[in-house]
PDB file of N, CA and C in Angstrom:
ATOM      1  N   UNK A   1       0.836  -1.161   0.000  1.00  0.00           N
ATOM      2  CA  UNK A   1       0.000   0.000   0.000  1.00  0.00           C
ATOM      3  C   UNK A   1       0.890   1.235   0.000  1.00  0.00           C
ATOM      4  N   UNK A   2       0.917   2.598  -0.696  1.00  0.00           N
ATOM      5  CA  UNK A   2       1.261   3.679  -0.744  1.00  0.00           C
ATOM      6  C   UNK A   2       1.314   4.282   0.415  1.00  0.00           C
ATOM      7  N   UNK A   3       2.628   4.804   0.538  1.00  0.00           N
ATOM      8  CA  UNK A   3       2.384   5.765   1.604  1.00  0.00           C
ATOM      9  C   UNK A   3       1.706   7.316   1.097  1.00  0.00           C
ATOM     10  N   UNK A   4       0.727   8.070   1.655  1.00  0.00           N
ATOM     11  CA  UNK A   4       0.734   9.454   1.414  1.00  0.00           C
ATOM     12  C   UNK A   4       0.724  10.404   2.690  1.00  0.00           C
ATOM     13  N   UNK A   5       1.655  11.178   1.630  1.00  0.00           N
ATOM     14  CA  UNK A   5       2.862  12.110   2.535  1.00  0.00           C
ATOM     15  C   UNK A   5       1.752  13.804   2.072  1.00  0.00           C
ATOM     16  N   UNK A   6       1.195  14.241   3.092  1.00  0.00           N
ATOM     17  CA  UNK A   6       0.481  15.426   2.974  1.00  0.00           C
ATOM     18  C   UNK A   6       1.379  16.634   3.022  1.00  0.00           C
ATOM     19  N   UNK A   7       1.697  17.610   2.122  1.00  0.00           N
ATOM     20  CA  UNK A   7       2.526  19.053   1.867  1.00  0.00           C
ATOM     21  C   UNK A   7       1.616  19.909   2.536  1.00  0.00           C
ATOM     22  N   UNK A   8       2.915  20.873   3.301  1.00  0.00           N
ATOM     23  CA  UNK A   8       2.276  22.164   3.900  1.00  0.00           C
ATOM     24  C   UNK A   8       2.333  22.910   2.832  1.00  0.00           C
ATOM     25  N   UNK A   9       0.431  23.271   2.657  1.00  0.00           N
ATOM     26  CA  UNK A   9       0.627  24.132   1.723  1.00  0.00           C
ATOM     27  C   UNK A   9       0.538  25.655   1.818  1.00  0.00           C
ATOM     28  N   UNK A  10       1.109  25.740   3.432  1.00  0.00           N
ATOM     29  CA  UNK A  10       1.108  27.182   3.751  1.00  0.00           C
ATOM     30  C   UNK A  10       2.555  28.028   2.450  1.00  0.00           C
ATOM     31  N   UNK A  11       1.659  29.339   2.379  1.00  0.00           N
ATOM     32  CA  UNK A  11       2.614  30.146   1.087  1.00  0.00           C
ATOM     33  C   UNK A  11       3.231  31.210   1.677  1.00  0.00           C
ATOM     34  N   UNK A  12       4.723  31.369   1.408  1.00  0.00           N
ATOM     35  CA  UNK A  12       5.153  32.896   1.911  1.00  0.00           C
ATOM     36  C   UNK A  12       5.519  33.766   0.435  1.00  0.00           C
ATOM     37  N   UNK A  13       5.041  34.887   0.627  1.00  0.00           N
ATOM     38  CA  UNK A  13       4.963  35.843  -0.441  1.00  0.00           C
ATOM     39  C   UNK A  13       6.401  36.647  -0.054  1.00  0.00           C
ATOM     40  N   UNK A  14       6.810  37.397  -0.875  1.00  0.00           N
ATOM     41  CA  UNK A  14       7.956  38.337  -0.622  1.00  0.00           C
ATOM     42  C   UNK A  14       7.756  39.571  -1.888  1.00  0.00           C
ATOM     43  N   UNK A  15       8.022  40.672  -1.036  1.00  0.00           N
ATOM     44  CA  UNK A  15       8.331  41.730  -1.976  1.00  0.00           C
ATOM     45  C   UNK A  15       9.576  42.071  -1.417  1.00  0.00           C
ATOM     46  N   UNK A  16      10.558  41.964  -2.576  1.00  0.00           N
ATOM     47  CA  UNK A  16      12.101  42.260  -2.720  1.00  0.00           C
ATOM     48  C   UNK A  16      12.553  43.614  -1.955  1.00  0.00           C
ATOM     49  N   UNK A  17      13.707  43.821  -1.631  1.00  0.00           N
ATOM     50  CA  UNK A  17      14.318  45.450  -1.376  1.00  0.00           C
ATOM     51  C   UNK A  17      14.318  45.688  -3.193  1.00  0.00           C
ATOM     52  N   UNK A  18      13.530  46.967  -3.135  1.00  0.00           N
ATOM     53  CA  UNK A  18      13.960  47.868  -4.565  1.00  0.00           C
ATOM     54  C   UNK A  18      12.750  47.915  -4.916  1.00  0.00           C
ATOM     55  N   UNK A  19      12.097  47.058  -4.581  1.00  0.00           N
ATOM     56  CA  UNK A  19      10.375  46.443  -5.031  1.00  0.00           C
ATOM     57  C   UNK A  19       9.483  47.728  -4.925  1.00  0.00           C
ATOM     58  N   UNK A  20       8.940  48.291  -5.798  1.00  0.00           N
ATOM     59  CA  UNK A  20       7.883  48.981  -5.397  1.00  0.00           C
ATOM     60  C   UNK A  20       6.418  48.586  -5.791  1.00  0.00           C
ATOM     61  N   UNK A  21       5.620  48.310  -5.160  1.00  0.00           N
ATOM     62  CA  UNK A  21       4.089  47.626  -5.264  1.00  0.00           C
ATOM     63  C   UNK A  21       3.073  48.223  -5.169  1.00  0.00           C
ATOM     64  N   UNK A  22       2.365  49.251  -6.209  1.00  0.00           N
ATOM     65  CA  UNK A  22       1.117  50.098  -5.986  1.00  0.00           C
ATOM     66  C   UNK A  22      -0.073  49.184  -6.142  1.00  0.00           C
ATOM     67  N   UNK A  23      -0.891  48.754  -4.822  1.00  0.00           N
ATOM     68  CA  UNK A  23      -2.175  48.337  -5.222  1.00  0.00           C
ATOM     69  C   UNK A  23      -2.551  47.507  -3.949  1.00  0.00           C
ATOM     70  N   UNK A  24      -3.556  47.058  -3.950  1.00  0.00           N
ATOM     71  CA  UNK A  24      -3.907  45.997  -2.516  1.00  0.00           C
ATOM     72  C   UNK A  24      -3.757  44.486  -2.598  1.00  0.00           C
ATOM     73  N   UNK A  25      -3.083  43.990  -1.551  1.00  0.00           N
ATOM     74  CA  UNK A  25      -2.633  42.794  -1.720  1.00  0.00           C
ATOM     75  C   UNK A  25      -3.700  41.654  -0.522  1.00  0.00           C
ATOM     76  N   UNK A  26      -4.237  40.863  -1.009  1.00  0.00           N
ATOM     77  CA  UNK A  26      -4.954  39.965  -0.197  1.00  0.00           C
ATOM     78  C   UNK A  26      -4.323  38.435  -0.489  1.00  0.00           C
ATOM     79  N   UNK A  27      -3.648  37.192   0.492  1.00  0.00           N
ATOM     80  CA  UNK A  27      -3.462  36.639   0.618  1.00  0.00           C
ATOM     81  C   UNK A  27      -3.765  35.818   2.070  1.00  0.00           C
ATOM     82  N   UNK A  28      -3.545  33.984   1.289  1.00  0.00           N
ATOM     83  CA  UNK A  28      -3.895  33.170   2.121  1.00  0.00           C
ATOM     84  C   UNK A  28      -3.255  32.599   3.332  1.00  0.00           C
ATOM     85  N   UNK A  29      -1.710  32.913   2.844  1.00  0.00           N
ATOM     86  CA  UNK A  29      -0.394  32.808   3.424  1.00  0.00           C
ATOM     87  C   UNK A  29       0.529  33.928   4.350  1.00  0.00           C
ATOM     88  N   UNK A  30       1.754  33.723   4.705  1.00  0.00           N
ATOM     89  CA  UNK A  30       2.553  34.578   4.976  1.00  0.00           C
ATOM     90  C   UNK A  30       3.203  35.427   4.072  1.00  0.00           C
ATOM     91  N   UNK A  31       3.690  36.914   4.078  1.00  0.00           N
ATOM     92  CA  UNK A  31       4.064  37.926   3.723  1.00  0.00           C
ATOM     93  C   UNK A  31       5.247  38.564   3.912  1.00  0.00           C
ATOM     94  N   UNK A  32       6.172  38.606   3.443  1.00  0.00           N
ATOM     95  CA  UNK A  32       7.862  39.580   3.481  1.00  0.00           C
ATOM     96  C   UNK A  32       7.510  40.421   2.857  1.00  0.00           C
ATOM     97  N   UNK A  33       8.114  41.659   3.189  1.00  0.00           N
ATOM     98  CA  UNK A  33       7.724  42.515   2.647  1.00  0.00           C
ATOM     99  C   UNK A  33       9.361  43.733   3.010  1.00  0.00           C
ATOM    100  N   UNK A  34      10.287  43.367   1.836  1.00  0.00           N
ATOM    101  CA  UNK A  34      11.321  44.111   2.370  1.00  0.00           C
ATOM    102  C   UNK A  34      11.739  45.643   1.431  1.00  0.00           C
ATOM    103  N   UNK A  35      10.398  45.421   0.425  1.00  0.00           N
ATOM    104  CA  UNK A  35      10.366  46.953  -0.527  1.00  0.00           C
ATOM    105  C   UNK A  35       9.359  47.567  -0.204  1.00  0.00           C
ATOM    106  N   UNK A  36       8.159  47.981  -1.162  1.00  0.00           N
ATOM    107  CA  UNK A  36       7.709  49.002  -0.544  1.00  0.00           C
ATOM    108  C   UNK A  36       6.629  48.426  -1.420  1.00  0.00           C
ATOM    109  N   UNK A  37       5.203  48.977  -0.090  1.00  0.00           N
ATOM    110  CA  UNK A  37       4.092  48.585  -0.430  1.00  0.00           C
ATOM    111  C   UNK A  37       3.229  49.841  -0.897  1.00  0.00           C
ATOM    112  N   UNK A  38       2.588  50.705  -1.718  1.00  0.00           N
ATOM    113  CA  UNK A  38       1.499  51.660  -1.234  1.00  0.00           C
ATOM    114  C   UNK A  38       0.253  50.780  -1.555  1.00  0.00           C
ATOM    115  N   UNK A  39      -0.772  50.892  -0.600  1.00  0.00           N
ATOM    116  CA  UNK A  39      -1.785  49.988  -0.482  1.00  0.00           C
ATOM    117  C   UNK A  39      -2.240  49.352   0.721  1.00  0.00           C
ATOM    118  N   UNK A  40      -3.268  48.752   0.454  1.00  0.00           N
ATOM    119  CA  UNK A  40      -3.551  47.913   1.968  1.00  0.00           C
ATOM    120  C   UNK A  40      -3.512  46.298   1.286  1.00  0.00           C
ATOM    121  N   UNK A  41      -3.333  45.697   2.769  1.00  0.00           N
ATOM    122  CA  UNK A  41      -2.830  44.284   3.197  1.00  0.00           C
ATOM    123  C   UNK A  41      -3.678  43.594   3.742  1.00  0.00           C
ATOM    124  N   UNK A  42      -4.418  42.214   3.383  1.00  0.00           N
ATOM    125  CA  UNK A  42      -5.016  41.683   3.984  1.00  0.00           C
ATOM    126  C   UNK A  42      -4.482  40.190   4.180  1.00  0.00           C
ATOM    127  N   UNK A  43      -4.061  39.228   4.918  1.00  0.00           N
ATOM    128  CA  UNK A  43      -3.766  38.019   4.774  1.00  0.00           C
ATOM    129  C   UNK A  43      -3.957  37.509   6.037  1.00  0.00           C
ATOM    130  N   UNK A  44      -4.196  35.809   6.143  1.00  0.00           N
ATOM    131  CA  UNK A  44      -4.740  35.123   7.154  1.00  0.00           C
ATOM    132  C   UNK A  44      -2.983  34.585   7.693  1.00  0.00           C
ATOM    133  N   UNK A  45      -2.127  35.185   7.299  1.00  0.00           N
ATOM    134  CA  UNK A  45      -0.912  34.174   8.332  1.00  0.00           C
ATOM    135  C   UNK A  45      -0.187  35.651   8.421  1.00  0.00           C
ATOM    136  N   UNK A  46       1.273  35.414   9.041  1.00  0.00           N
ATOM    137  CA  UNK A  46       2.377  36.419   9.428  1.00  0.00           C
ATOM    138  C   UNK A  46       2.738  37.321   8.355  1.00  0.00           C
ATOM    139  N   UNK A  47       2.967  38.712   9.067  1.00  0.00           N
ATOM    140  CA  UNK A  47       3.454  39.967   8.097  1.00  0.00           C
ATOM    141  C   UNK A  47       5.043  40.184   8.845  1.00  0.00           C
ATOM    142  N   UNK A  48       5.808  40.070   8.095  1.00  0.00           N
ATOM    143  CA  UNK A  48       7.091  40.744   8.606  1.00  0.00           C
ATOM    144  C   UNK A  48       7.518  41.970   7.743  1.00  0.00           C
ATOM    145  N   UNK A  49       7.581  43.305   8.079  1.00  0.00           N
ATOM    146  CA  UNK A  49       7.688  44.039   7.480  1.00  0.00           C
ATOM    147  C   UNK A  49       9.511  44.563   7.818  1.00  0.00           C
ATOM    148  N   UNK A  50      10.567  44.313   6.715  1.00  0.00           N
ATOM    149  CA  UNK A  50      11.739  44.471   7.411  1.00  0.00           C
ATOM    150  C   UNK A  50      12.810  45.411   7.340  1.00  0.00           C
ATOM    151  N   UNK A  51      13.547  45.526   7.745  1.00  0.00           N
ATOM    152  CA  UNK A  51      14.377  47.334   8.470  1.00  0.00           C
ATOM    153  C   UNK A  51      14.071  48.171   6.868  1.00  0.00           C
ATOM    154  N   UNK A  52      14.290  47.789   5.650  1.00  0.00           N
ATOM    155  CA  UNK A  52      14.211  48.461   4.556  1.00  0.00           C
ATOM    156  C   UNK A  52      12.780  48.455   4.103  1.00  0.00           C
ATOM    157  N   UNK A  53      11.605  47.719   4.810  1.00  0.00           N
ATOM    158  CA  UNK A  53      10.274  47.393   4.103  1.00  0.00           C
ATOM    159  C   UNK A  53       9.384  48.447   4.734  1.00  0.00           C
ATOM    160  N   UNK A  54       8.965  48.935   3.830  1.00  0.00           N
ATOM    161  CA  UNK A  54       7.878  50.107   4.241  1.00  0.00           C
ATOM    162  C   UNK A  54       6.332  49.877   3.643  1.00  0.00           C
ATOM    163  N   UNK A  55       5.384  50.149   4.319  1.00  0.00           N
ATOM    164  CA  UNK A  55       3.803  49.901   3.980  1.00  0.00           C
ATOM    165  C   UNK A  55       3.049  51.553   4.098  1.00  0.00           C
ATOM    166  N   UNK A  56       2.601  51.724   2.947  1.00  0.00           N
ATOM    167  CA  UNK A  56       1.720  53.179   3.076  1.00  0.00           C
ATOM    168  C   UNK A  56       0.419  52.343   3.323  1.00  0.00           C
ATOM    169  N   UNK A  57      -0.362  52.532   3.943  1.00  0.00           N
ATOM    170  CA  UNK A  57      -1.726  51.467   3.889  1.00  0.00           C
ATOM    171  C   UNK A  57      -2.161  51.282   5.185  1.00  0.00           C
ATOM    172  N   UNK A  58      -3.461  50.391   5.141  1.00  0.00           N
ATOM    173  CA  UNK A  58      -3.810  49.699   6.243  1.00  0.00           C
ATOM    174  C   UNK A  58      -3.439  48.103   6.078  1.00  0.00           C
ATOM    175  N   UNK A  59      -3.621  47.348   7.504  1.00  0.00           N
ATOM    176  CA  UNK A  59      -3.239  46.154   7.362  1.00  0.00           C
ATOM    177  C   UNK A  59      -3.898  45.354   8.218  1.00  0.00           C
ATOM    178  N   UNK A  60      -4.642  44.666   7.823  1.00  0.00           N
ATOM    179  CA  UNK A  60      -4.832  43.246   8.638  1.00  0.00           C
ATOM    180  C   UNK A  60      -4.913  41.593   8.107  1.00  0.00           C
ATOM    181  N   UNK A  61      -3.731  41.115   9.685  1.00  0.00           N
ATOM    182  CA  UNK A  61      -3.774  39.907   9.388  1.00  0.00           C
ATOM    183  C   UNK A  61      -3.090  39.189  11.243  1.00  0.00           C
ATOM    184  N   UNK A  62      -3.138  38.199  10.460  1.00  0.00           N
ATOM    185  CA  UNK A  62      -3.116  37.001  12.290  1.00  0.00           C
ATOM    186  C   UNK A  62      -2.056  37.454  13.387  1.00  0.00           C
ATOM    187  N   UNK A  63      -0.595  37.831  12.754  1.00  0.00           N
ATOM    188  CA  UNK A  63       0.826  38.120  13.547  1.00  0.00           C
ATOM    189  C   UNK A  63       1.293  39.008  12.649  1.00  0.00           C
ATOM    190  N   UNK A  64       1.993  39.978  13.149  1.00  0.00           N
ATOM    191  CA  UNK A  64       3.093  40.456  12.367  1.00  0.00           C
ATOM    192  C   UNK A  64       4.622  40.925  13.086  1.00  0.00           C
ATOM    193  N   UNK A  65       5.610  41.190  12.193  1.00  0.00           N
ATOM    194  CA  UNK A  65       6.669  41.526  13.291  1.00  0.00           C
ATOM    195  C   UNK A  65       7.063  43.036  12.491  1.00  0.00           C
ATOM    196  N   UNK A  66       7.046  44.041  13.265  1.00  0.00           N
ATOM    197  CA  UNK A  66       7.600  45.568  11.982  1.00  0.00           C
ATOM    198  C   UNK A  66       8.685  45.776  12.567  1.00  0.00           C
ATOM    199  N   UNK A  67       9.915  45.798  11.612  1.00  0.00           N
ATOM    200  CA  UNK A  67      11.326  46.320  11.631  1.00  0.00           C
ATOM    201  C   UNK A  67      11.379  47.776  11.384  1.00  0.00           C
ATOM    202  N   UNK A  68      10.725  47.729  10.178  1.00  0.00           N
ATOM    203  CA  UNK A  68      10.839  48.755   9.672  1.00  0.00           C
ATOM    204  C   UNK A  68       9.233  49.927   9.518  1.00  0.00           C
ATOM    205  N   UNK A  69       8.748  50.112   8.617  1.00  0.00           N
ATOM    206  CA  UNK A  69       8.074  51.360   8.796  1.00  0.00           C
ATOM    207  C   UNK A  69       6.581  51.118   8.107  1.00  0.00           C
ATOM    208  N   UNK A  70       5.353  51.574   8.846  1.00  0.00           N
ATOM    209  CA  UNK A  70       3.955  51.463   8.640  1.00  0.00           C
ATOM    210  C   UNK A  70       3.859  52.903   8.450  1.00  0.00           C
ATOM    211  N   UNK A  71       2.425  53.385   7.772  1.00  0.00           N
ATOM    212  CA  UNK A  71       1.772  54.750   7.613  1.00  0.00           C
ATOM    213  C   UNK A  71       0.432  54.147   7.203  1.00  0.00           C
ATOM    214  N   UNK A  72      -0.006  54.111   8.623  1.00  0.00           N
ATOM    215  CA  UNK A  72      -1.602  53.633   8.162  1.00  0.00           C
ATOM    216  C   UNK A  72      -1.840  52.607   9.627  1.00  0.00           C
ATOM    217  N   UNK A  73      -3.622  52.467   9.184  1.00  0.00           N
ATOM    218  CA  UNK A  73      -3.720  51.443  10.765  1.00  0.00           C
ATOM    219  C   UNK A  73      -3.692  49.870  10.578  1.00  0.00           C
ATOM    220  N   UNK A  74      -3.174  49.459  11.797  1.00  0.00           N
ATOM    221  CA  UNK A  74      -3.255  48.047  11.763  1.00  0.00           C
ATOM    222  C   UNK A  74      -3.845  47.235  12.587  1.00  0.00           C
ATOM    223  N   UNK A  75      -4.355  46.079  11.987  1.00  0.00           N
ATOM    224  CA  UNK A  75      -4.915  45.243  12.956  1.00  0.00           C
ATOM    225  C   UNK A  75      -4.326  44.106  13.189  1.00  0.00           C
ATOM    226  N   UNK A  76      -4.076  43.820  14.286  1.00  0.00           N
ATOM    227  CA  UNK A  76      -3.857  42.102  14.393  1.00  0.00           C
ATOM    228  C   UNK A  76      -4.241  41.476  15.124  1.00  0.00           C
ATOM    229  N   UNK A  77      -4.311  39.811  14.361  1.00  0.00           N
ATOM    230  CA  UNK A  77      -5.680  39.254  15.241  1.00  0.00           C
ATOM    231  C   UNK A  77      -4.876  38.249  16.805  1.00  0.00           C
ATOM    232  N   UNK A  78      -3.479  38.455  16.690  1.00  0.00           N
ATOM    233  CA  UNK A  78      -2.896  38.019  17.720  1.00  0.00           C
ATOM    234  C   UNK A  78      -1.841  38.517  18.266  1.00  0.00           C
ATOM    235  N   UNK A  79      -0.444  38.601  17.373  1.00  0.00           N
ATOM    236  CA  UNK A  79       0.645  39.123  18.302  1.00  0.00           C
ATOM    237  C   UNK A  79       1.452  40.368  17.411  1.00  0.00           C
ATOM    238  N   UNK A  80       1.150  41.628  18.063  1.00  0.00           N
ATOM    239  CA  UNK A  80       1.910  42.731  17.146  1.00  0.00           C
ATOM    240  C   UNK A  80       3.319  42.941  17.922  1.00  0.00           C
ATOM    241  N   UNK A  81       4.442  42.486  17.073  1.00  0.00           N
ATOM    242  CA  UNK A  81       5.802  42.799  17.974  1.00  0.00           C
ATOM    243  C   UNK A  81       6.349  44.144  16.761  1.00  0.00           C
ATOM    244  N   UNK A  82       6.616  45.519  17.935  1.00  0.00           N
ATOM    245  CA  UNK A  82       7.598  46.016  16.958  1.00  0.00           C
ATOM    246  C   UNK A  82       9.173  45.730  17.930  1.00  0.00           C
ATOM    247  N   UNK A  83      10.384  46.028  16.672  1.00  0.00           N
ATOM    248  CA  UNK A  83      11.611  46.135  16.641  1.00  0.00           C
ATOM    249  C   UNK A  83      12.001  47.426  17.590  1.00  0.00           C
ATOM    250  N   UNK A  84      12.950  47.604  17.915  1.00  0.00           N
ATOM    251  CA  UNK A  84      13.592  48.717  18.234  1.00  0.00           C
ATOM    252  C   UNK A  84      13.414  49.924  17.280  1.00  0.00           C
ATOM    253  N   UNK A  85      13.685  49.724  15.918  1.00  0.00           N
ATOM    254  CA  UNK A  85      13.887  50.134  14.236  1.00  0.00           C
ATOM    255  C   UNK A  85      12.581  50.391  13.618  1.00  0.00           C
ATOM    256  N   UNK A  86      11.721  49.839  14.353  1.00  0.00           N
ATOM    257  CA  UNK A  86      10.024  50.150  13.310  1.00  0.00           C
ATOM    258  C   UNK A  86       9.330  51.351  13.890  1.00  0.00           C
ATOM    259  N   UNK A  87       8.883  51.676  13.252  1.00  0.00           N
ATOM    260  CA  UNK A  87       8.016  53.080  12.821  1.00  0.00           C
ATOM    261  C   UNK A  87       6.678  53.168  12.799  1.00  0.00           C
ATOM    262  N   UNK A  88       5.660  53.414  13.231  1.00  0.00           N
ATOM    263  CA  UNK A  88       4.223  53.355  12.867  1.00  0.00           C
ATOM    264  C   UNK A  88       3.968  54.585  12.858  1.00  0.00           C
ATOM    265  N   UNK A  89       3.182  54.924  12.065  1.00  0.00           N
ATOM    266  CA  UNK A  89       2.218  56.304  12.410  1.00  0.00           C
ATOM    267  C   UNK A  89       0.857  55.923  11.763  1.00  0.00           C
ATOM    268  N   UNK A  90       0.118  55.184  12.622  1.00  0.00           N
ATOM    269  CA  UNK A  90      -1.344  55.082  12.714  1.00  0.00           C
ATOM    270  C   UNK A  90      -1.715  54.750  13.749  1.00  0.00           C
ATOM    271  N   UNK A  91      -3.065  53.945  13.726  1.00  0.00           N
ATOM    272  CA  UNK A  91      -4.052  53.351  14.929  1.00  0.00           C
ATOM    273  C   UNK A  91      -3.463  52.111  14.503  1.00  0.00           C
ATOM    274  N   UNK A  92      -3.176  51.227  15.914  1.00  0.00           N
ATOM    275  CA  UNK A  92      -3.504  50.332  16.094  1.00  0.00           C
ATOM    276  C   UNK A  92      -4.532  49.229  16.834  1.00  0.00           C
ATOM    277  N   UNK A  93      -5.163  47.849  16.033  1.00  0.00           N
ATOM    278  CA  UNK A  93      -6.153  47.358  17.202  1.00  0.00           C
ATOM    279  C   UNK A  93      -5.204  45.983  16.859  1.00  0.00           C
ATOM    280  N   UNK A  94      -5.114  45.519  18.312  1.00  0.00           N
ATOM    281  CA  UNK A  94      -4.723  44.257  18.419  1.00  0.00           C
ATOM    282  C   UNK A  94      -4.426  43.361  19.940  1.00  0.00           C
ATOM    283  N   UNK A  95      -4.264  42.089  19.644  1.00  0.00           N
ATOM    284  CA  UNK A  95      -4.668  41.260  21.009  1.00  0.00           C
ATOM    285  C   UNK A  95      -3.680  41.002  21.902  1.00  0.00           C
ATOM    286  N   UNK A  96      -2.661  41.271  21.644  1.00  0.00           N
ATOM    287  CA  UNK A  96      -1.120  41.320  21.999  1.00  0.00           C
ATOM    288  C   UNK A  96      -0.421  41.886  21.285  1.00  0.00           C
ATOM    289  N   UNK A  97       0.178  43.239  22.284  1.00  0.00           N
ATOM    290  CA  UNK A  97       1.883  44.060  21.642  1.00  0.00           C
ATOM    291  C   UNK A  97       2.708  43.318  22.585  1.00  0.00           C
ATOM    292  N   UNK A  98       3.672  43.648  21.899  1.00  0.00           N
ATOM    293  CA  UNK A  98       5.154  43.394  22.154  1.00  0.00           C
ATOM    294  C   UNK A  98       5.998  45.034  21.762  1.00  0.00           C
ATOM    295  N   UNK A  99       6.401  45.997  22.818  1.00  0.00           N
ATOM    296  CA  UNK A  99       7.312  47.090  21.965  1.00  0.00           C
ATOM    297  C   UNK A  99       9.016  46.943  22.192  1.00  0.00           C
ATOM    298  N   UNK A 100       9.700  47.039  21.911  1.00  0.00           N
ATOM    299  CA  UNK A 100      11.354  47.030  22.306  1.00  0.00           C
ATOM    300  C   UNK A 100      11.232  48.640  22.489  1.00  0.00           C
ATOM    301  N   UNK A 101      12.799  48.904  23.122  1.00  0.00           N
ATOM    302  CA  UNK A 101      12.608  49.873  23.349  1.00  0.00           C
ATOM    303  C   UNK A 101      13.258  50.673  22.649  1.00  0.00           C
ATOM    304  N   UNK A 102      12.948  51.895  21.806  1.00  0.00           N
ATOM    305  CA  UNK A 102      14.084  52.626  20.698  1.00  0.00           C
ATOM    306  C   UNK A 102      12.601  52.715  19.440  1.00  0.00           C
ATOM    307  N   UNK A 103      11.215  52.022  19.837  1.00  0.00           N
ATOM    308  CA  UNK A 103      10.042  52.034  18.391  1.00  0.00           C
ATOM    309  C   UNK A 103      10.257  53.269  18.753  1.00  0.00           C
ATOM    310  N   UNK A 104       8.977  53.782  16.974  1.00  0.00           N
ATOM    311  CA  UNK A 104       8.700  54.832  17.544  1.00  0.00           C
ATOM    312  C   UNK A 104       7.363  54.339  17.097  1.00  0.00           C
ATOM    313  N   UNK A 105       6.056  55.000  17.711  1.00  0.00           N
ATOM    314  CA  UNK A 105       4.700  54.736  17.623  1.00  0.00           C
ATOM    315  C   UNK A 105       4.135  56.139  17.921  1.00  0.00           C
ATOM    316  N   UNK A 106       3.396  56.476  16.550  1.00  0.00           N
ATOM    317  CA  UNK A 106       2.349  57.811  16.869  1.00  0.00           C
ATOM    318  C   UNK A 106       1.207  57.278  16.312  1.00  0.00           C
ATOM    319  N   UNK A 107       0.251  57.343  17.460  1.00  0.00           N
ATOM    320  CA  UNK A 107      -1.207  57.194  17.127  1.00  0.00           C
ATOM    321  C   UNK A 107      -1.829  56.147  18.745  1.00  0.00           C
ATOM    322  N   UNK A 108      -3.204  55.793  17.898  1.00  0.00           N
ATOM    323  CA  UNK A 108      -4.025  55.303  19.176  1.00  0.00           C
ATOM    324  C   UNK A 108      -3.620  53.729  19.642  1.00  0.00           C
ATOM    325  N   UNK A 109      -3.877  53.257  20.484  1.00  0.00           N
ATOM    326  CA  UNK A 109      -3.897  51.590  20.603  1.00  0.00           C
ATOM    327  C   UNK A 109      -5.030  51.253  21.255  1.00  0.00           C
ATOM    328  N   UNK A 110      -5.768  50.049  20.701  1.00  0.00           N
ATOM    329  CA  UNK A 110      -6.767  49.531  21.667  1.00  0.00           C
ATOM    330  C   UNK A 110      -6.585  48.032  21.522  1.00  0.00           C
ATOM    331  N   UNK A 111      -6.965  47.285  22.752  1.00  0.00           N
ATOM    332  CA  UNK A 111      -6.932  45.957  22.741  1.00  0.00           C
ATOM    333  C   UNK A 111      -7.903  45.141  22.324  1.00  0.00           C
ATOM    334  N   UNK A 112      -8.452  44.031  21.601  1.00  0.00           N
ATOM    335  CA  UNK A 112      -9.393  43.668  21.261  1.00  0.00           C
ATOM    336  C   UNK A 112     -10.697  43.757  22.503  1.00  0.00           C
ATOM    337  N   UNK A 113     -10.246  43.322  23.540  1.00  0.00           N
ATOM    338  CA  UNK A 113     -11.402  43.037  24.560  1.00  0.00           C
ATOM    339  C   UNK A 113     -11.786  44.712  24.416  1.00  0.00           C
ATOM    340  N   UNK A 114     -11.632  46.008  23.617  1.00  0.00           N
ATOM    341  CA  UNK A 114     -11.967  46.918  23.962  1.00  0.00           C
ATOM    342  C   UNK A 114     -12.971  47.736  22.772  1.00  0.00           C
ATOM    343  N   UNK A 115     -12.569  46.708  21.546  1.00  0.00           N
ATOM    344  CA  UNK A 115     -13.770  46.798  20.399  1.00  0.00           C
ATOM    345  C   UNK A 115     -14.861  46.032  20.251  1.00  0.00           C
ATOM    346  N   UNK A 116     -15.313  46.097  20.181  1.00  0.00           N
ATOM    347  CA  UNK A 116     -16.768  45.459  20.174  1.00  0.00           C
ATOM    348  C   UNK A 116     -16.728  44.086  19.021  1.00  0.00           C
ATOM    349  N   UNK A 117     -16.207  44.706  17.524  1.00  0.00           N
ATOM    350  CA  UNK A 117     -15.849  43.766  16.071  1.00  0.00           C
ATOM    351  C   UNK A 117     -14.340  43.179  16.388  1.00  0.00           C
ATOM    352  N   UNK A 118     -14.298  41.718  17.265  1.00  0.00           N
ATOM    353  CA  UNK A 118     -13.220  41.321  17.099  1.00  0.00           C
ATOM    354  C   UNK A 118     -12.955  40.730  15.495  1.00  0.00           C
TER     355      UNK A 118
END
């Protein structure tokens, strides 16, 4: 009898350093993102946005980690870690931060237990 061997068919996407990407991106998978996005982000797995990756937009998805730089609000549906090195300037809603110390963050934060639309 055959063995069958089941593939993770989880997907990681990448936008390159140099990359520039005008438009909205919705995915099923995980996300790199080390050029530059203008647009919003929607995906059901991890966003790493990194020291050179920048997002003009909004964003939601499950985890993300920001190195580098957001302009716009984000949501996440579990763990937002920024870097020392990342940048936000929007609202954030999400269920767990993580900040190092050296972010910089301008704008609001609320925790899920504090919106009503988890």
């Amino acid at each position: 009898m055959a063995k069958t061997v089941e593939l993770d068919n989880k997907m990681i996407n990448t936008i390159t350093e140099g990359t520039v990407v005008k438009g909205n991106i919705t995915s099923p998978g995980d996300f790199r993102i080390d050029g530059m996005l203008e647009g919003n982000i929607t995906i059901n797995g991890k966003l790493v946005i990194d020291r050179n990756g920048k997002v003009i937009g909004d964003i939601t998805c499950q985890n993300a980690t920001v190195i580098g730089s957001i302009e716009g609000n984000i949501r996440v549906k579990e763990l937002l870690a920024l870097s020392a090195t990342a940048s936000i300037k929007g609202d954030i809603v999400v269920n767990k931060l993580s900040i190092e110390p050296g972010a910089i963050f301008t704008g609001s934060c609320k925790m899920f237990d504090e919106v009503k639309d988890n």
